[in-house]
Protein backbone atom coordinates (compact mmCIF):
# COMPACT_ATOMS: atom_id res chain seq x y z
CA UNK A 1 109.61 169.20 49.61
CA UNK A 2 108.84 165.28 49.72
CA UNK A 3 111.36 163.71 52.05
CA UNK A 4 111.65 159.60 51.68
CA UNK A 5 112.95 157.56 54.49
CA UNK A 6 115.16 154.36 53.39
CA UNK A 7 114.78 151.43 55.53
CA UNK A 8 116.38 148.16 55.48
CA UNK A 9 113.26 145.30 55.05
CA UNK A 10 113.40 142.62 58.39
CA UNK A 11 112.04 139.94 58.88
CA UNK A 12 109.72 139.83 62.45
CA UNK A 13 106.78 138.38 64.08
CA UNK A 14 103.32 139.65 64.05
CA UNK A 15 101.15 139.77 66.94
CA UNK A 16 97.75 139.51 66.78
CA UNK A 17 95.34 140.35 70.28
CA UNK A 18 92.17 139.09 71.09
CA UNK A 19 90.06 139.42 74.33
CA UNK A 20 89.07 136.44 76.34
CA UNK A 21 86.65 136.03 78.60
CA UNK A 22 86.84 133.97 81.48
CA UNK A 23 88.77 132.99 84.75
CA UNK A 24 91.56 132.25 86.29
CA UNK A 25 90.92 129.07 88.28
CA UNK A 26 93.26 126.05 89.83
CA UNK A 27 93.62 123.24 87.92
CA UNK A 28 92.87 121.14 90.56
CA UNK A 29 89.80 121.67 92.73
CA UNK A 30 88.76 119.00 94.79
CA UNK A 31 84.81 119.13 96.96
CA UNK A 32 85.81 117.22 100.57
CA UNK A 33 82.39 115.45 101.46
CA UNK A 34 82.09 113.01 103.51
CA UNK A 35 81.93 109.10 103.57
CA UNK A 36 79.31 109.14 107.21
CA UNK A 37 76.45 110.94 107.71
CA UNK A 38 75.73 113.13 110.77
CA UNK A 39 76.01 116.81 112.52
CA UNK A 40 79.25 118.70 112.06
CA UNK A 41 80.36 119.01 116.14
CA UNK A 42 84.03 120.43 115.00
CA UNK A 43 85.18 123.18 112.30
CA UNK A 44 89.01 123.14 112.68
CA UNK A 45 89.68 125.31 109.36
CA UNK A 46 87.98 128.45 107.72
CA UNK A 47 88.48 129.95 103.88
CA UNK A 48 91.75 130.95 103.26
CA UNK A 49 93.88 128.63 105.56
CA UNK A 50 96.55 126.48 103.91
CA UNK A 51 96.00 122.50 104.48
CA UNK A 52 98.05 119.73 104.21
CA UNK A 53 96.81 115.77 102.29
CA UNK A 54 95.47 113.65 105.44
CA UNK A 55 94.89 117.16 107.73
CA UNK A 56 91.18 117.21 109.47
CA UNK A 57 89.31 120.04 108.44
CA UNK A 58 85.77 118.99 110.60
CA UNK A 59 84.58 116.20 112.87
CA UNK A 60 80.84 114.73 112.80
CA UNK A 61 78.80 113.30 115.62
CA UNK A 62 77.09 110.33 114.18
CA UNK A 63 73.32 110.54 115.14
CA UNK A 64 72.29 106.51 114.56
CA UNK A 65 68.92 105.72 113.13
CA UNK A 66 66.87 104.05 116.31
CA UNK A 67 66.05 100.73 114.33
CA UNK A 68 69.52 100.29 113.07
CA UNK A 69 70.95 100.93 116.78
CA UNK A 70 67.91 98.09 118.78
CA UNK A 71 68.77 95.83 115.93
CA UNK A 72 72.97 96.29 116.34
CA UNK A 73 72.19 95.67 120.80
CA UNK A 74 70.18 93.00 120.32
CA UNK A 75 72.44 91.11 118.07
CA UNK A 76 75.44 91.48 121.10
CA UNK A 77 72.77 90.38 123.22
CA UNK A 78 71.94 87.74 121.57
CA UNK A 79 75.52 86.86 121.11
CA UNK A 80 76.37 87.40 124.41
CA UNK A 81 74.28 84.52 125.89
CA UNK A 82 75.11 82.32 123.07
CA UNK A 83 78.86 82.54 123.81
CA UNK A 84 77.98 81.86 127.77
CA UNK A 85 76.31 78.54 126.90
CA UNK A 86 79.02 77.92 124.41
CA UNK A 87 81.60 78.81 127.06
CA UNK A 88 80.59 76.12 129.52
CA UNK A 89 79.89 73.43 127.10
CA UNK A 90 83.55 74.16 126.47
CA UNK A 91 84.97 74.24 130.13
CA UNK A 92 83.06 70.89 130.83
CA UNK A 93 84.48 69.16 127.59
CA UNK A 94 87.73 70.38 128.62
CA UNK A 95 87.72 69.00 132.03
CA UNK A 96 86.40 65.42 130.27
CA UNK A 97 89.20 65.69 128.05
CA UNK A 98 91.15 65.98 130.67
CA UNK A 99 90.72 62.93 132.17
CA UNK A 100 90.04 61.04 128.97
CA UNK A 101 86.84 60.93 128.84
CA UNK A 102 85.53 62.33 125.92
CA UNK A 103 87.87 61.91 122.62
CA UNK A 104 89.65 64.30 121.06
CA UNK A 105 87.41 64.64 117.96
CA UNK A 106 84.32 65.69 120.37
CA UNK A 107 86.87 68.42 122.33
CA UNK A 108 87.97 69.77 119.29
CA UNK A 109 84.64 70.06 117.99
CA UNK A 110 83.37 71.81 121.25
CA UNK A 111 86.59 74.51 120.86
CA UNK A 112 85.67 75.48 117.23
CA UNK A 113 82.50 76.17 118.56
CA UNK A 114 83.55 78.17 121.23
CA UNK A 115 85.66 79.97 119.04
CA UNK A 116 83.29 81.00 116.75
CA UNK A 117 80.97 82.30 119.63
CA UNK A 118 83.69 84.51 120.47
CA UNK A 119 84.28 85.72 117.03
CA UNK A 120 80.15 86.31 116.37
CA UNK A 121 80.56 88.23 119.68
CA UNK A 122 83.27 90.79 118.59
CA UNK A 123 81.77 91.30 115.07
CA UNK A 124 78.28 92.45 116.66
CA UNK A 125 80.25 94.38 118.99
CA UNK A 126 82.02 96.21 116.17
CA UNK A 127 78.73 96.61 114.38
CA UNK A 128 77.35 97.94 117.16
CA UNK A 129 80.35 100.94 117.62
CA UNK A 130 80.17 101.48 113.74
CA UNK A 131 76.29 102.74 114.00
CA UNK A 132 76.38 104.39 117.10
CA UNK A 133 79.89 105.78 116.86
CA UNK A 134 81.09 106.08 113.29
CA UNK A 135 83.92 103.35 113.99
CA UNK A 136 85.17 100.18 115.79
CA UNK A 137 87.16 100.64 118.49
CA UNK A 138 89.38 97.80 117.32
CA UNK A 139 89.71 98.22 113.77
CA UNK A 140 92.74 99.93 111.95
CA UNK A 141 91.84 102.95 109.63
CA UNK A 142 91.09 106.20 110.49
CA UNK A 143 87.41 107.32 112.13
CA UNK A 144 85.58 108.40 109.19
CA UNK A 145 84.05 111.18 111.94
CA UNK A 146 87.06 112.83 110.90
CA UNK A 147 86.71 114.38 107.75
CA UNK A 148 90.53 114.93 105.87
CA UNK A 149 91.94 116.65 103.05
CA UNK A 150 92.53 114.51 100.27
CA UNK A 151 95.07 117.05 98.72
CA UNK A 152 97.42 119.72 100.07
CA UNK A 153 96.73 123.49 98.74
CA UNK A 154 94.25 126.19 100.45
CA UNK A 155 90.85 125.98 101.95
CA UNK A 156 88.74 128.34 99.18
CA UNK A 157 85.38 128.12 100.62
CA UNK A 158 83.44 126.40 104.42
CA UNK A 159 79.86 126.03 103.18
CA UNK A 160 79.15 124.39 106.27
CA UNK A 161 78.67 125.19 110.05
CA UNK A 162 78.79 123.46 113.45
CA UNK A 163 75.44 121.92 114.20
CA UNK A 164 74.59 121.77 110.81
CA UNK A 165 73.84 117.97 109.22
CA UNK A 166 75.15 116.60 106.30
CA UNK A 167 74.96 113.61 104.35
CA UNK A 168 77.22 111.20 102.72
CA UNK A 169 78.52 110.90 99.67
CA UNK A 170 77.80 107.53 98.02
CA UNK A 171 76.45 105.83 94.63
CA UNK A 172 72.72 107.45 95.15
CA UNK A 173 73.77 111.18 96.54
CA UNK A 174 76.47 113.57 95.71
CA UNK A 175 76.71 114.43 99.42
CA UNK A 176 77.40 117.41 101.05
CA UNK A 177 80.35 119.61 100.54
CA UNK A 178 82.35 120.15 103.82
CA UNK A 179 85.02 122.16 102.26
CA UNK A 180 86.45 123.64 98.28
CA UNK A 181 90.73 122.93 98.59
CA UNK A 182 92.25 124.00 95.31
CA UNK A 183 96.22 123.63 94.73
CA UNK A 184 96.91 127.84 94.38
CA UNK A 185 100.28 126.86 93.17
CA UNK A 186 99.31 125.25 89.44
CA UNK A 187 96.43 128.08 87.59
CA UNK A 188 94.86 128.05 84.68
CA UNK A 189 92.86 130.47 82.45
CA UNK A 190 89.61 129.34 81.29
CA UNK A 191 88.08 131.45 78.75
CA UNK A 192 85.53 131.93 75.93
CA UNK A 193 87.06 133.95 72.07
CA UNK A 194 84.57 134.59 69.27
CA UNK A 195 84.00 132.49 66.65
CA UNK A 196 86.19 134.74 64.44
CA UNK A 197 89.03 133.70 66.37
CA UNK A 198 88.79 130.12 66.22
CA UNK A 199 90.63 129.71 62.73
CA UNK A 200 94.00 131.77 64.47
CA UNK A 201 94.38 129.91 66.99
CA UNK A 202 95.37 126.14 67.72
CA UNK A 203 96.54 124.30 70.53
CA UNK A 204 100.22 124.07 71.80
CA UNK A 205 100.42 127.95 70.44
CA UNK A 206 102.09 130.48 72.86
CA UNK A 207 100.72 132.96 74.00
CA UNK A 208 101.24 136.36 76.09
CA UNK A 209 98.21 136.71 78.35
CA UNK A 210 97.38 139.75 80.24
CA UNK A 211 94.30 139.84 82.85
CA UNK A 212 92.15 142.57 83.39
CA UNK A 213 92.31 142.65 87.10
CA UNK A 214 96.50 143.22 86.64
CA UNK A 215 97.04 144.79 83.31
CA UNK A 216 100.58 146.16 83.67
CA UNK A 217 101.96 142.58 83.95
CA UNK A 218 102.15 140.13 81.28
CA UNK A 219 102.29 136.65 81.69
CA UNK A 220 103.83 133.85 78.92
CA UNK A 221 101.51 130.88 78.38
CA UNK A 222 101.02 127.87 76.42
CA UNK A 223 97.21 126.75 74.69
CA UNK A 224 96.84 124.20 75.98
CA UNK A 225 93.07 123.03 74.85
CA UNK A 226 91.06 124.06 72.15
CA UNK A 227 87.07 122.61 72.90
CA UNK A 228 85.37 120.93 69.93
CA UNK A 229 81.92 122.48 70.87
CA UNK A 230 81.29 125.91 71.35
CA UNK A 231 79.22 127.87 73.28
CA UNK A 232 76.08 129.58 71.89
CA UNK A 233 75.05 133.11 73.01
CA UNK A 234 72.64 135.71 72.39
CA UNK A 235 72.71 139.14 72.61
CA UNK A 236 69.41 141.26 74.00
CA UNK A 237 68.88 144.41 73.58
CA UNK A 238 66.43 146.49 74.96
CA UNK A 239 65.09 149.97 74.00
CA UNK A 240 63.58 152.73 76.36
């Protein structure tokens, strides 16, 4: 005997699964190199370790080139006995001001001069601190020996050791990388779908994405990007 089953007819959504593959990586990852070059003397953080923006993850001993450094003493030398001379010019002027001497134009003339020997003085004396120790004792921002987070999240990866040299980051050279810090709190999945898929999907679509690694939990997302350009690849197959 044939036995029918009478339903009632809904109206539902249909779910269609594809596998992606890919990783799950922070949106923002940020390579700390840094802005001196030198020897790493400090490590004060290791993979894993949480870090706060402005925290100092290493220190570097500056190691000066030799022609930069005679060049940097011999211009404070040089201004040292030019503000000496300058110096008692001025004293002397002063006194003949003094007792009216000399006029004014002539004293002031002698001061400017003065001042600027002082001035020259200072500025090859900070030049001189800047080669041979990374910074000027008298200036205002922060040693750039100290190499700082420039975002809060966790340390992923050290590539570096103590003793070994790096070299800084500028226009010409990418640098080298002191430490990976990635905000853990904001991830995103990265993946590659076949070219099948392509016409089924669109961005701003939700969608229910379960990972490999943790199968019994399902997480709700959002596409959020859909590349223009794919990604060629060729299968190889071998026979033995």
């Amino acid at each position: 005997m044939i036995v029918y089953e009478i339903v009632t007819p809904e109206i539902t959504d249909v779910e269609t699964k594809t596998v992606a593959t890919g990783n799950v990586e922070p949106r923002y990852e940020v390579l700390i190199k840094p802005q001196i070059s030198g020897i790493i003397s400090d490590l004060y953080k290791k993979a894993g370790q949480m870090v706060k923006e402005g925290e100092i993850i290493a220190r570097i001993k500056v190691i000066p080139e030799m022609v930069q450094l005679n060049s940097a003493e011999s211009r404070v030398n040089v201004a040292d006995i030019s503000l000496k001379q300058i110096e008692e010019t001025y004293k002397r002027d002063e006194t003949l001001f003094n007792q009216s001497v000399i006029a004014r134009e002539d004293y002031d003339i002698s001061r400017a001069n003065y001042l600027k020997a002082v001035e020259e003085k200072e500025n090859a004396q900070s030049a001189l601190e800047i080669i041979r120790d990374g910074i000027a004792k008298n200036s205002n921002v922060a040693s750039t020996t100290q190499i700082r987070s420039t975002i809060s999240g966790m340390i992923l990866d050290v590539p570096v050791k103590v003793g070994n040299s790096v070299i800084q980051s500028n226009n010409f050279n990418d640098g080298t990388t002191i430490a990976t810090v990635a905000n853990m709190g904001d991830m995103i999945f990265i993946g590659n779908v076949d070219e099948t898929e392509i016409g089924r999907i669109h961005e701003g679509m939700p969608i229910k994405l379960t990972i490999g690694a943790i199968e019994d939990r399902t997480f709700d997302a959002l596409l959020e990007y859909v590349s223009p350009k794919g990604v060629e690849k060729t299968e190889r197959s071998s026979l033995k």
